[in-house]
C-alpha atoms as a PDB file:
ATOM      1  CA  UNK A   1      32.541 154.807  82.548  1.00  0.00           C
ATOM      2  CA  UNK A   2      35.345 154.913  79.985  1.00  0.00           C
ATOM      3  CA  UNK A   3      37.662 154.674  82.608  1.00  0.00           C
ATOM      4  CA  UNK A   4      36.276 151.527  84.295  1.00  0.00           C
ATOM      5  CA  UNK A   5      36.413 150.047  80.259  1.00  0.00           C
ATOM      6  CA  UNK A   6      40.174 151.166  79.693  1.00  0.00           C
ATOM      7  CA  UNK A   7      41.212 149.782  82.968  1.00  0.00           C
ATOM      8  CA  UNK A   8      39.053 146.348  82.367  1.00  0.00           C
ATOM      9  CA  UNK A   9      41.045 146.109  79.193  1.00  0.00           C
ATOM     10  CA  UNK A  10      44.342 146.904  80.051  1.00  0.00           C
ATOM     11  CA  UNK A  11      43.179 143.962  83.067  1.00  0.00           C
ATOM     12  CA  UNK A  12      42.682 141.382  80.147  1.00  0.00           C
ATOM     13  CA  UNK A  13      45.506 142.147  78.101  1.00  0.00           C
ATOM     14  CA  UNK A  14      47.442 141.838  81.080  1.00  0.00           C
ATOM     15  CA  UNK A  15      46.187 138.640  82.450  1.00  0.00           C
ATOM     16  CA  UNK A  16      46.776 137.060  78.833  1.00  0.00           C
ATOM     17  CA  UNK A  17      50.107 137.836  79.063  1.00  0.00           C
ATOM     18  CA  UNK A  18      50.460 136.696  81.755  1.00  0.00           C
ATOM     19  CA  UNK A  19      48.775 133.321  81.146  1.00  0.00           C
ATOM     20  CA  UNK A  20      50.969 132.868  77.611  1.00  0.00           C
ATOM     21  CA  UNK A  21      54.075 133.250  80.032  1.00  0.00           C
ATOM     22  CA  UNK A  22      53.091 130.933  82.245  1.00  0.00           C
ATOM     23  CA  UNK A  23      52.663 128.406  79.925  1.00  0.00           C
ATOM     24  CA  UNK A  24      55.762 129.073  78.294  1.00  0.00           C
ATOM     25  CA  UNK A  25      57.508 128.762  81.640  1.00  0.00           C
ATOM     26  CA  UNK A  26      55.847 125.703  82.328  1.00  0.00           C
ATOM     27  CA  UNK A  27      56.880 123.868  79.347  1.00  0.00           C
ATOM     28  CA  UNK A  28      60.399 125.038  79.600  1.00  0.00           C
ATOM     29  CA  UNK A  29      59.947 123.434  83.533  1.00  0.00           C
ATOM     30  CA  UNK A  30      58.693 120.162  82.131  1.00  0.00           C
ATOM     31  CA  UNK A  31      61.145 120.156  79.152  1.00  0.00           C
ATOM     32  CA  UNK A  32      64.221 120.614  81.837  1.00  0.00           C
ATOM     33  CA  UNK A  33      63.201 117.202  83.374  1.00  0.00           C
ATOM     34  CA  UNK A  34      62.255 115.384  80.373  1.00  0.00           C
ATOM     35  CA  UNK A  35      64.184 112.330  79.897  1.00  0.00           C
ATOM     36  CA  UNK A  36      65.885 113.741  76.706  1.00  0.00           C
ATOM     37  CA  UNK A  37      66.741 116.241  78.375  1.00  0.00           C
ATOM     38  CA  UNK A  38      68.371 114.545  81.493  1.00  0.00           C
ATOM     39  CA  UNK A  39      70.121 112.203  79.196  1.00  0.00           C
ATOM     40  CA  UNK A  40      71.465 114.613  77.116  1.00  0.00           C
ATOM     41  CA  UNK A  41      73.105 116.646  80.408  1.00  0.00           C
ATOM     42  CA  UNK A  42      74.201 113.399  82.267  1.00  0.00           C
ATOM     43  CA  UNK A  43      75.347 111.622  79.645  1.00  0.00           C
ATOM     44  CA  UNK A  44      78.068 112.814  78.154  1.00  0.00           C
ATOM     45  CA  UNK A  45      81.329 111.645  77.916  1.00  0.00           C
ATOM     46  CA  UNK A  46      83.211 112.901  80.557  1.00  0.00           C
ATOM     47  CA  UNK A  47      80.437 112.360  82.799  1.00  0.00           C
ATOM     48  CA  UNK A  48      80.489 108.172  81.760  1.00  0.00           C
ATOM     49  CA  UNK A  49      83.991 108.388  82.384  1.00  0.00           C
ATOM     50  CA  UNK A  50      83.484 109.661  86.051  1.00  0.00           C
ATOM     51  CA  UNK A  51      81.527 107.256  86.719  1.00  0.00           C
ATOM     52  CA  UNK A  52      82.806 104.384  85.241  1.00  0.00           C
ATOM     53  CA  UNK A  53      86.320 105.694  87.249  1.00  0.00           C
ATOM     54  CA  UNK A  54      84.250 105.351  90.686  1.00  0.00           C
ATOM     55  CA  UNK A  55      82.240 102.016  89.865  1.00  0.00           C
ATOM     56  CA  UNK A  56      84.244 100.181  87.429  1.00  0.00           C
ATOM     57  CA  UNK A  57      81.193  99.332  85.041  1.00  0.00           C
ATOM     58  CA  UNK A  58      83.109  98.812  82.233  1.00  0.00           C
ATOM     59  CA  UNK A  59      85.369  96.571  84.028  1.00  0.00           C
ATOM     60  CA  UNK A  60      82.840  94.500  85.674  1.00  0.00           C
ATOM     61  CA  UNK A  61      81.048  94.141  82.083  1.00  0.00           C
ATOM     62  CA  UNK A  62      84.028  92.638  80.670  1.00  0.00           C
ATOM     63  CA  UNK A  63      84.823  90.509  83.041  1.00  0.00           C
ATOM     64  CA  UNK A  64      81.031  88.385  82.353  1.00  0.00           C
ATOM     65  CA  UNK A  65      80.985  89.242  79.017  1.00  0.00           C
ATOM     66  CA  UNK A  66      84.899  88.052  77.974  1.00  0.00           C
ATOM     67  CA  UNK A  67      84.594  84.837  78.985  1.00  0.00           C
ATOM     68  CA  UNK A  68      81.578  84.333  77.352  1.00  0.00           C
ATOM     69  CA  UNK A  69      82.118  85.512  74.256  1.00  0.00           C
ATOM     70  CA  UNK A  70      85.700  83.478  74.413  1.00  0.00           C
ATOM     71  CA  UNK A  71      84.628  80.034  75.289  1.00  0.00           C
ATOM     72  CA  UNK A  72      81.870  80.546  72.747  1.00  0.00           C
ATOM     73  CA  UNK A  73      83.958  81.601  69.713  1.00  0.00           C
ATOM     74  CA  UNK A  74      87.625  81.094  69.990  1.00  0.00           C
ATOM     75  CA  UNK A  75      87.533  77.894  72.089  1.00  0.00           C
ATOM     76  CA  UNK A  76      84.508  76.012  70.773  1.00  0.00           C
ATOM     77  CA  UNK A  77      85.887  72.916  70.571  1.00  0.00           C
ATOM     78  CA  UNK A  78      88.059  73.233  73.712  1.00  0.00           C
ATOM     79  CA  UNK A  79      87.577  70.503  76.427  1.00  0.00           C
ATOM     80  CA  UNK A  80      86.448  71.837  80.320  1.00  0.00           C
ATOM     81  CA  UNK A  81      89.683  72.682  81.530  1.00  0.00           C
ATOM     82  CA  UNK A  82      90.530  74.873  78.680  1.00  0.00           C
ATOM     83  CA  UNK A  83      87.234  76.604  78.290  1.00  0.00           C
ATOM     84  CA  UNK A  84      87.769  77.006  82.804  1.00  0.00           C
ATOM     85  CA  UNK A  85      91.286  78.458  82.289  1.00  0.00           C
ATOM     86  CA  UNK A  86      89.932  80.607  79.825  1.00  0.00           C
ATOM     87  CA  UNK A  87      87.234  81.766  81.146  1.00  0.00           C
ATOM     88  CA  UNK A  88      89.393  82.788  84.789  1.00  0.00           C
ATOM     89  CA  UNK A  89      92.049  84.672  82.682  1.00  0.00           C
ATOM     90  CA  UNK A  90      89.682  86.775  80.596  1.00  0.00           C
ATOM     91  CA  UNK A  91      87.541  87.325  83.611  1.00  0.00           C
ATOM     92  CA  UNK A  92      90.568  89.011  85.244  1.00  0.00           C
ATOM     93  CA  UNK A  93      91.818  90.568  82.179  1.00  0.00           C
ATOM     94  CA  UNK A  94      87.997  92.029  81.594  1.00  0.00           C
ATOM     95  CA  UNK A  95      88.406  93.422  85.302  1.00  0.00           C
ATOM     96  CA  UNK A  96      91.381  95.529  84.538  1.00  0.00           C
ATOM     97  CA  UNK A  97      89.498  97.206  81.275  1.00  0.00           C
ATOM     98  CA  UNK A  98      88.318 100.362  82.094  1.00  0.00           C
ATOM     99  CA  UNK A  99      86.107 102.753  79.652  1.00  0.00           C
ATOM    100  CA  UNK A 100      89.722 104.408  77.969  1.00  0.00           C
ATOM    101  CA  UNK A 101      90.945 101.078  77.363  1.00  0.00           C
ATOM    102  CA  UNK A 102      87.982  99.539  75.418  1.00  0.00           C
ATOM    103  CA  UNK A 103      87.986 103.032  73.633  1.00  0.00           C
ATOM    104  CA  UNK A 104      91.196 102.595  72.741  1.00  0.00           C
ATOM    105  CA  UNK A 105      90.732  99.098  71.330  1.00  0.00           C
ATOM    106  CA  UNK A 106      87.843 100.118  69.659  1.00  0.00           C
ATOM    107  CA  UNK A 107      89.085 103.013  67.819  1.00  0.00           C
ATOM    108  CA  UNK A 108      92.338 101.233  66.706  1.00  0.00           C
ATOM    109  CA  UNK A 109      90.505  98.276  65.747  1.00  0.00           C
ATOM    110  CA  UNK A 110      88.236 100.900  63.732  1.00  0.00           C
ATOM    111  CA  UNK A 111      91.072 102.244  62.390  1.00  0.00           C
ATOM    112  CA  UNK A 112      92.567  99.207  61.497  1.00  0.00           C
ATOM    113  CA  UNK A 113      89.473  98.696  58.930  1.00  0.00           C
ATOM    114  CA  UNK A 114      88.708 101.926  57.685  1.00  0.00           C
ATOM    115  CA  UNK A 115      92.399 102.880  56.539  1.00  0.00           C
ATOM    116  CA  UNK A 116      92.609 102.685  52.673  1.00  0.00           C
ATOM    117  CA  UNK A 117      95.432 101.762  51.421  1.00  0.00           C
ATOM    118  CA  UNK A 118      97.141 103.549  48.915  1.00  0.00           C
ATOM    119  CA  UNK A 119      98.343 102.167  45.824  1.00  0.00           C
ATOM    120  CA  UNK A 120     102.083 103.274  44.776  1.00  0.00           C
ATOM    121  CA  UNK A 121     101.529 104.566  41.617  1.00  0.00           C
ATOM    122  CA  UNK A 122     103.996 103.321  39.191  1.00  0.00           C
ATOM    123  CA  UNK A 123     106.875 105.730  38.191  1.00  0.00           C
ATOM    124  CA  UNK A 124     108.263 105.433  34.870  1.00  0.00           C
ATOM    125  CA  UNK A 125     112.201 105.503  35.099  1.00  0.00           C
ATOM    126  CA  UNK A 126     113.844 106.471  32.017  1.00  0.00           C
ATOM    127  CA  UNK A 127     117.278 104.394  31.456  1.00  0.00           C
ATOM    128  CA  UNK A 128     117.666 106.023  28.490  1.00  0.00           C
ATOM    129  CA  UNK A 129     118.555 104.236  25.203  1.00  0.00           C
ATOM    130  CA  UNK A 130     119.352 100.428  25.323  1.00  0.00           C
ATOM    131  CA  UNK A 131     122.857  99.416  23.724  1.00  0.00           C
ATOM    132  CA  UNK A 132     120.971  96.764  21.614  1.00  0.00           C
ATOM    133  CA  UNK A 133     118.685  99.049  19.808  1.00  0.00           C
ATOM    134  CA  UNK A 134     118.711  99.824  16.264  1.00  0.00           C
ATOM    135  CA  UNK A 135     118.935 104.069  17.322  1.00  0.00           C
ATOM    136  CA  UNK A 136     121.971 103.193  19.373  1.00  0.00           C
END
């Protein structure tokens, strides 16, 4: 009889354990496919870059998004054919942007307004005594 209850109880403990691993593994399962989780492993830099080297999103973005933002700031006043000109060179400029370019225009343009400038600070040169002074 205390056999039967030692091996029920070693059955329980075991099928606990079992159960808490199983739901352990089951949340590590969901949590792989989360969408967290499948942004964070697709979306990384290099991966963007891949991509945007075989479709040419960045490209195609700029090339509806230059011309709009062109005719609508810089050439407000502009009549129809300047605004159509416009509109046909930025297009094709926008196509040949690809995702190094625009980072490379954003970061200098970043860096153009975050540098500090540094003030010279003023040195004071010693010419020694002046002829006209009383000491001289």
């Amino acid at each position: 009889m205390e056999d039967l209850q030692a091996k029920k109880l070693e059955l329980k403990v075991e099928y606990t354990l079992k159960q808490s691993i199983f739901k352990v593994d089951t949340k590590n399962f969901i949590h792989q496919f989360s969408l967290g989780s499948l942004i964070k492993k697709f979306a990384t830099p290099s991966n963007l870059f891949k991509v945007d080297d075989k479709l040419n999103l960045s490209g195609t973005a700029m090339s509806l998004l230059l011309p709009i933002f062109m005719n609508k700031t810089l050439f407000r006043g502009a009549g129809f054919l300047t605004k159509a000109a416009v509109g046909l060179v930025s297009g094709k400029v926008g196509k040949s942007l690809d995702a190094e370019h625009i980072s490379a225009i954003f970061n200098s343009v970043k860096g153009f307004f975050s540098k500090k400038k540094e003030k010279k600070d003023k040195k004071f040169i010693d010419y020694g005594i002046p002829p006209d002074s009383e000491t001289y």
